[in-house]
Protein backbone atom coordinates (compact mmCIF):
# COMPACT_ATOMS: atom_id res chain seq x y z
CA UNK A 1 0.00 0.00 0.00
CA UNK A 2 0.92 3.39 -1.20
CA UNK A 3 -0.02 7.28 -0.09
CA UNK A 4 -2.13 7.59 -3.25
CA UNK A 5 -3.69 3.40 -3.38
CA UNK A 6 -5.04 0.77 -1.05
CA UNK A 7 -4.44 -2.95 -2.24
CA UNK A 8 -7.34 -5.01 -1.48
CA UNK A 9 -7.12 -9.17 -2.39
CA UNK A 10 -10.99 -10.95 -2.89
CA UNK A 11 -10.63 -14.55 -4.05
CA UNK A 12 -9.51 -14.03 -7.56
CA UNK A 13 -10.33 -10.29 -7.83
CA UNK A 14 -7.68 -7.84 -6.60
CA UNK A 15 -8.43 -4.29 -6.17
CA UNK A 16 -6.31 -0.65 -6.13
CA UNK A 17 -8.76 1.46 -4.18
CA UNK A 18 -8.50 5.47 -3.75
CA UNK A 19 -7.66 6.21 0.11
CA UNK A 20 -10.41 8.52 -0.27
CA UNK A 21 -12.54 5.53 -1.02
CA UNK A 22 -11.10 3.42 1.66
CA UNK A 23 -13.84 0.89 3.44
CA UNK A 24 -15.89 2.13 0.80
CA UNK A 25 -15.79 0.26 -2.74
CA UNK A 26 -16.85 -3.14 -2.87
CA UNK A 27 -15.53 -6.13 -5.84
CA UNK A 28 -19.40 -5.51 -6.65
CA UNK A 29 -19.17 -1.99 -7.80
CA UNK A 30 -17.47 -3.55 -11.14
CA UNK A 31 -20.14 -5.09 -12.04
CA UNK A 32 -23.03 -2.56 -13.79
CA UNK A 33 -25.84 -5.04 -12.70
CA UNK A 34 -25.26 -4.51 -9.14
CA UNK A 35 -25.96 -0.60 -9.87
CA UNK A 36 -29.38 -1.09 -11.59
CA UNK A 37 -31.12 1.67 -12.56
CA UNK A 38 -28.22 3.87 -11.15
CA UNK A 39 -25.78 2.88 -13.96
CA UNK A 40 -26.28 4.46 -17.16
CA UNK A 41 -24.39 3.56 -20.34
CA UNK A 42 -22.11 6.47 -22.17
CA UNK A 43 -23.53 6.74 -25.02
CA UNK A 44 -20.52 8.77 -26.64
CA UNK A 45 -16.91 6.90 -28.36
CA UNK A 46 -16.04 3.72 -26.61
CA UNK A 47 -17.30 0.11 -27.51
CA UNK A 48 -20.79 0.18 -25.07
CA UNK A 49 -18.02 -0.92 -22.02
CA UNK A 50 -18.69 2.32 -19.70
CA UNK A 51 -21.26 3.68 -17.57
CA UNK A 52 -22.44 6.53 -15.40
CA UNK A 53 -22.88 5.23 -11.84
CA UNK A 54 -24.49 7.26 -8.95
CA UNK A 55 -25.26 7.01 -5.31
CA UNK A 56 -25.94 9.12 -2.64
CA UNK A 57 -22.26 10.30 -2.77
CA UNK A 58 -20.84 9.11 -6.06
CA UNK A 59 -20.85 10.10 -9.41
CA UNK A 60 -18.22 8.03 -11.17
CA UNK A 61 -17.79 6.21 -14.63
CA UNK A 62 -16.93 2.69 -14.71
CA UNK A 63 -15.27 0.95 -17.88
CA UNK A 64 -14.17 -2.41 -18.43
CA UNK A 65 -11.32 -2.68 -20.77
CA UNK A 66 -12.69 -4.69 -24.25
CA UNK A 67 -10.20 -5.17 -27.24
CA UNK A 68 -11.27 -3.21 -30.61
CA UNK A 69 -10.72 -4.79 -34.03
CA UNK A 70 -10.50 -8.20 -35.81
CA UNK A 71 -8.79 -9.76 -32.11
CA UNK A 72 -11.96 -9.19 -30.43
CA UNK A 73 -13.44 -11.86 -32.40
CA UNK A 74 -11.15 -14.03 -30.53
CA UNK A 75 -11.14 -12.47 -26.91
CA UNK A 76 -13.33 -9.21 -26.44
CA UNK A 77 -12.52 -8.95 -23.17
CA UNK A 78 -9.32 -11.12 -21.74
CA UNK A 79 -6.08 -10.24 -21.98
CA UNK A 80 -2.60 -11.84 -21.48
CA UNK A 81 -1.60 -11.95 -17.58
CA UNK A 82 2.06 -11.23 -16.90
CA UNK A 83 2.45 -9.33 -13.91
CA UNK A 84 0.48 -7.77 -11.71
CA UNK A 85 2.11 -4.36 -12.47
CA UNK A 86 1.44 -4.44 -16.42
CA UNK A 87 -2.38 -5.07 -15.52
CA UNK A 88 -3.83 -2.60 -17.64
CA UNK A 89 -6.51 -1.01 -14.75
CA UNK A 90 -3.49 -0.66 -12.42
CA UNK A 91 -1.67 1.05 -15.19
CA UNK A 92 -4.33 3.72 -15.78
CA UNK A 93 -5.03 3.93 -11.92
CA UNK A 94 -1.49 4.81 -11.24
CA UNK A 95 -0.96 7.39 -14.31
CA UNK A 96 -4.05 9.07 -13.30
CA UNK A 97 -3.07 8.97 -9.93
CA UNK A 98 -0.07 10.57 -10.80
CA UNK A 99 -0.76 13.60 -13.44
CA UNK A 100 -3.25 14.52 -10.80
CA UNK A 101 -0.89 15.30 -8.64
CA UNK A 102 1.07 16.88 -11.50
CA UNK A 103 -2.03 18.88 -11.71
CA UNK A 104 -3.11 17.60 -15.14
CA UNK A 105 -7.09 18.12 -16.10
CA UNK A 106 -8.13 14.60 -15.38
CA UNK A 107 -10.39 12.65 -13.40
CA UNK A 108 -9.30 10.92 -10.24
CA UNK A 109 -9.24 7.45 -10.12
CA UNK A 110 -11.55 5.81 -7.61
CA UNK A 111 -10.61 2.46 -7.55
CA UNK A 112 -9.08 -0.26 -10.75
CA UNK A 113 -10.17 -4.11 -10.77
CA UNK A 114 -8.98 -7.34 -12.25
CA UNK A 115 -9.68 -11.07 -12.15
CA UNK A 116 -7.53 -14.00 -13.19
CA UNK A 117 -9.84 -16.02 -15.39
CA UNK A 118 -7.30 -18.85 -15.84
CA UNK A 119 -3.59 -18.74 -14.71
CA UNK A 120 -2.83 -16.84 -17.87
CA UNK A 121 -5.61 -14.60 -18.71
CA UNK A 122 -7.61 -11.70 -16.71
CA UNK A 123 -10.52 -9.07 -17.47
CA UNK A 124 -10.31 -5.86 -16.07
CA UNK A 125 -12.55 -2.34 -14.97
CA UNK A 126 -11.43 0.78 -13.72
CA UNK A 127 -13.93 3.34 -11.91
CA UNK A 128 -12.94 7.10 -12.07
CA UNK A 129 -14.95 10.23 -10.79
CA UNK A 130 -17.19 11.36 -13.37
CA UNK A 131 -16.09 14.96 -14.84
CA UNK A 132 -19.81 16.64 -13.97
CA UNK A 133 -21.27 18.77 -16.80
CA UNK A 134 -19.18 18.48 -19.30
CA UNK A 135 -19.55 16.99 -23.00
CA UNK A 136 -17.24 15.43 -25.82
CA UNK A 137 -15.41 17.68 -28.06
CA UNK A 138 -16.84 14.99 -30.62
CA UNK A 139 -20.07 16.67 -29.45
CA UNK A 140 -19.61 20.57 -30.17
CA UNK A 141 -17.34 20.70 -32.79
CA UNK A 142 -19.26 22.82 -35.20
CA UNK A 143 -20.30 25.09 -31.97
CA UNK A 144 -16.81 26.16 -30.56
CA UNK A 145 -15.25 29.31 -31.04
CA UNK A 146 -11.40 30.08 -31.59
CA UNK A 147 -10.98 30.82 -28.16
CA UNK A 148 -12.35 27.09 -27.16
CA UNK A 149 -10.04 25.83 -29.83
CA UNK A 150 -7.28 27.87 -28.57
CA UNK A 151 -7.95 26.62 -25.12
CA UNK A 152 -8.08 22.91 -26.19
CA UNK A 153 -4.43 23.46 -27.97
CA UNK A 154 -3.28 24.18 -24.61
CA UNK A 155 -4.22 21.73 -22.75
CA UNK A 156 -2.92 19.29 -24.87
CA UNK A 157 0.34 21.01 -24.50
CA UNK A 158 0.19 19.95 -20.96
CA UNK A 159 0.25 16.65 -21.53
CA UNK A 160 2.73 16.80 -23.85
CA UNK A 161 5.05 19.04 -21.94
CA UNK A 162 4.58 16.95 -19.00
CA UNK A 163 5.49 13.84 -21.28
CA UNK A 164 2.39 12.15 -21.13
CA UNK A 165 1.69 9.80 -23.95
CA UNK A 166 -2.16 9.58 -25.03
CA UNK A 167 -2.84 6.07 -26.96
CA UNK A 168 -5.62 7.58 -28.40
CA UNK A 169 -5.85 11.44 -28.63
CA UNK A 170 -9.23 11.69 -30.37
CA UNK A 171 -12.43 13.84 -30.37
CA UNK A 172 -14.05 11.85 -27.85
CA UNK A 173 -11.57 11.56 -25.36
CA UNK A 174 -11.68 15.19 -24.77
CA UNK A 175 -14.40 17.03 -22.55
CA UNK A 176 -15.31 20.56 -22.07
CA UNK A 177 -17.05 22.57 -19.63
CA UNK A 178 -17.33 26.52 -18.95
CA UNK A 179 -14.21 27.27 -20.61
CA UNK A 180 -12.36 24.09 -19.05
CA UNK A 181 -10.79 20.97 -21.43
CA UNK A 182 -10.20 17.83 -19.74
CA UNK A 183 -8.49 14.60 -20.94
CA UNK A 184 -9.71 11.23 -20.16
CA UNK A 185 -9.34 7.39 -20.92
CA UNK A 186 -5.76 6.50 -20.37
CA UNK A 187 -5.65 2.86 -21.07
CA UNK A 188 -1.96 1.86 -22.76
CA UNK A 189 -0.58 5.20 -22.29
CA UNK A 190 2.35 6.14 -20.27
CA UNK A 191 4.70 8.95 -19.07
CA UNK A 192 7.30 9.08 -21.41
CA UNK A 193 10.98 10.82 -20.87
CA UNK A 194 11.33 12.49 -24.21
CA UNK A 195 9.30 15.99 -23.67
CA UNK A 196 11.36 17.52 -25.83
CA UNK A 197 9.48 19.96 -28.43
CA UNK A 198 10.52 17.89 -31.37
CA UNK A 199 9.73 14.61 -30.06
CA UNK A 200 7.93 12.47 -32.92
CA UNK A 201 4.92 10.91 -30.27
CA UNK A 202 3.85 14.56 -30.40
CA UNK A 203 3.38 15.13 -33.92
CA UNK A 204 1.48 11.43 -34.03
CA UNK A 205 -0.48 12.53 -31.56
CA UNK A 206 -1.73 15.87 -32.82
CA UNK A 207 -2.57 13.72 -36.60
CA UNK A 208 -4.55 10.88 -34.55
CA UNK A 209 -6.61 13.81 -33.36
CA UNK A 210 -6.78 15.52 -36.79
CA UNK A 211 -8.16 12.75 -38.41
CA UNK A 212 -10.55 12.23 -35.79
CA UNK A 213 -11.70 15.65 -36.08
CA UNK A 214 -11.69 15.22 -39.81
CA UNK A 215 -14.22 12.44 -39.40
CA UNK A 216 -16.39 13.84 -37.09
CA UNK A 217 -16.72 17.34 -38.69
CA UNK A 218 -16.98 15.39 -42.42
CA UNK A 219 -15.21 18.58 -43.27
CA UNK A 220 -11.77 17.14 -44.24
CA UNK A 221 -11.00 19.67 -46.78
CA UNK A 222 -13.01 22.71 -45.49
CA UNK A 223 -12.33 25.79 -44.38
CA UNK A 224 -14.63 25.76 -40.92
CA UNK A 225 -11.67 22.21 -39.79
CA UNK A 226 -8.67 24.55 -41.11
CA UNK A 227 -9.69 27.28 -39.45
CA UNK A 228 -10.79 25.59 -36.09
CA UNK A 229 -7.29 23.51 -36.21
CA UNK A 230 -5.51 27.12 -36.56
CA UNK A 231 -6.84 28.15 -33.65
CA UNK A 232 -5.87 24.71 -31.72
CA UNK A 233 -2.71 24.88 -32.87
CA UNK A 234 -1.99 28.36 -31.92
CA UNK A 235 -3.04 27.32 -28.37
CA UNK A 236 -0.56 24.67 -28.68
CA UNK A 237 2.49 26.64 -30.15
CA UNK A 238 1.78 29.32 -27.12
CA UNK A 239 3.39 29.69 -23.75
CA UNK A 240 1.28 27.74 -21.62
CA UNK A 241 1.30 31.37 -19.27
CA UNK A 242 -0.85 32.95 -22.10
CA UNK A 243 -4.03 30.57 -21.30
CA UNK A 244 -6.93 32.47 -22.35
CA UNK A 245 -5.16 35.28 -24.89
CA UNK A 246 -6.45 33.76 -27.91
């Protein structure tokens, strides 16, 4: 046990837990049937593997980690057990755990999940706190201004700055609220020692999220995308002090 994690063993389920969750979450929590009507599914990106769950004092999202593609066919939701410490929940618990207290817009993690299945396969969940009121970028695309744009180039430039490598910087793992951008879903990404400005994860980053704004908009060649991805990347090219100046 850590400052920032609680280790909890339950038969074949094993648990990271929050400390300010402690004595709170429950193996059950990972399981959306056991939230009834108080889990909702996310009904934006993903693979229909996350929902909004609510109590009298949480408000959290809880995913379980499904593969994407032609493998999924095979195993949607196993994966290969090695260690403990490459379990991908505990992975994303502990990055999150950690660019929060680099003071990175993301949630908090509440608590990460996994079950051996056989001796060489597990499934996984993580549950983080749910990022109230805010909505995909996927979402308001055509609405933003280039202020909003400009403020979305920034915050990417955290992350980047601080080294963090997103798998999958797209228009839906991006939320905004009042002014505010937020990153979220961290699965197979890391913290990387090559921040440098030139560093060539950057530049792969910033086209993943091109194209996915390409696709969304269905203005690939327009003006409204080159205009809105001007603006984002002026945010992005800016000192990070000049948040807001757009």
């Amino acid at each position: 046990m850590s400052g920032s994690e609680i280790c909890l063993r339950d038969g074949v389920e094993v648990m990271l837990i929050h400390p300010a969750y402690k004595d709170r979450v429950e193996t059950r929590w990972f399981h959306p049937g056991f939230w009834g009507a108080r889990a909702r599914p996310v009904d934006s990106g993903g693979r229909g593997s996350a929902w909004f769950i609510s109590d009298d004092d949480v408000s959290a999202v809880l995913r379980e980690y499904r593969r994407g593609g032609l493998i999924a066919r095979l195993s949607e939701k196993s994966y290969v057990f090695t260690t403990e410490s490459r379990v991908r929940s505990f992975a994303e618990f502990r990055l999150l755990n950690r660019m929060v207290g680099m003071g990175l817009p993301v949630p908090r993690p509440v608590a990460a999940m996994y079950r051996k299945i056989n001796p060489l396969r597990y499934e996984a969940a993580i549950i983080v706190e749910r990022l109230e009121n805010t909505k995909p970028l996927a979402d308001l695309v055509s609405s933003l201004d280039d202020e909003d744009w400009y403020r979305v180039g920034q915050t990417v430039r955290q992350f980047h700055d601080a080294g963090i490598q997103h798998a999958d910087l797209n228009c839906f793992n991006i939320l905004l609220s009042g002014g505010e951008a937020f990153l979220i879903y961290f699965d197979r990404d890391r913290l990387v020692g090559d921040s440098a400005p030139g560093a060539g994860w950057k530049k792969t980053n910033l086209d993943r999220l091109h194209r996915s704004l390409s696709k969304v908009s269905g203005d690939a060649d327009g003006d409204s995308l080159r205009r809105s991805w001007q603006a984002f990347m002026r945010g992005y090219q800016s000192p990070l002090s000049t948040l807001g100046a757009a």
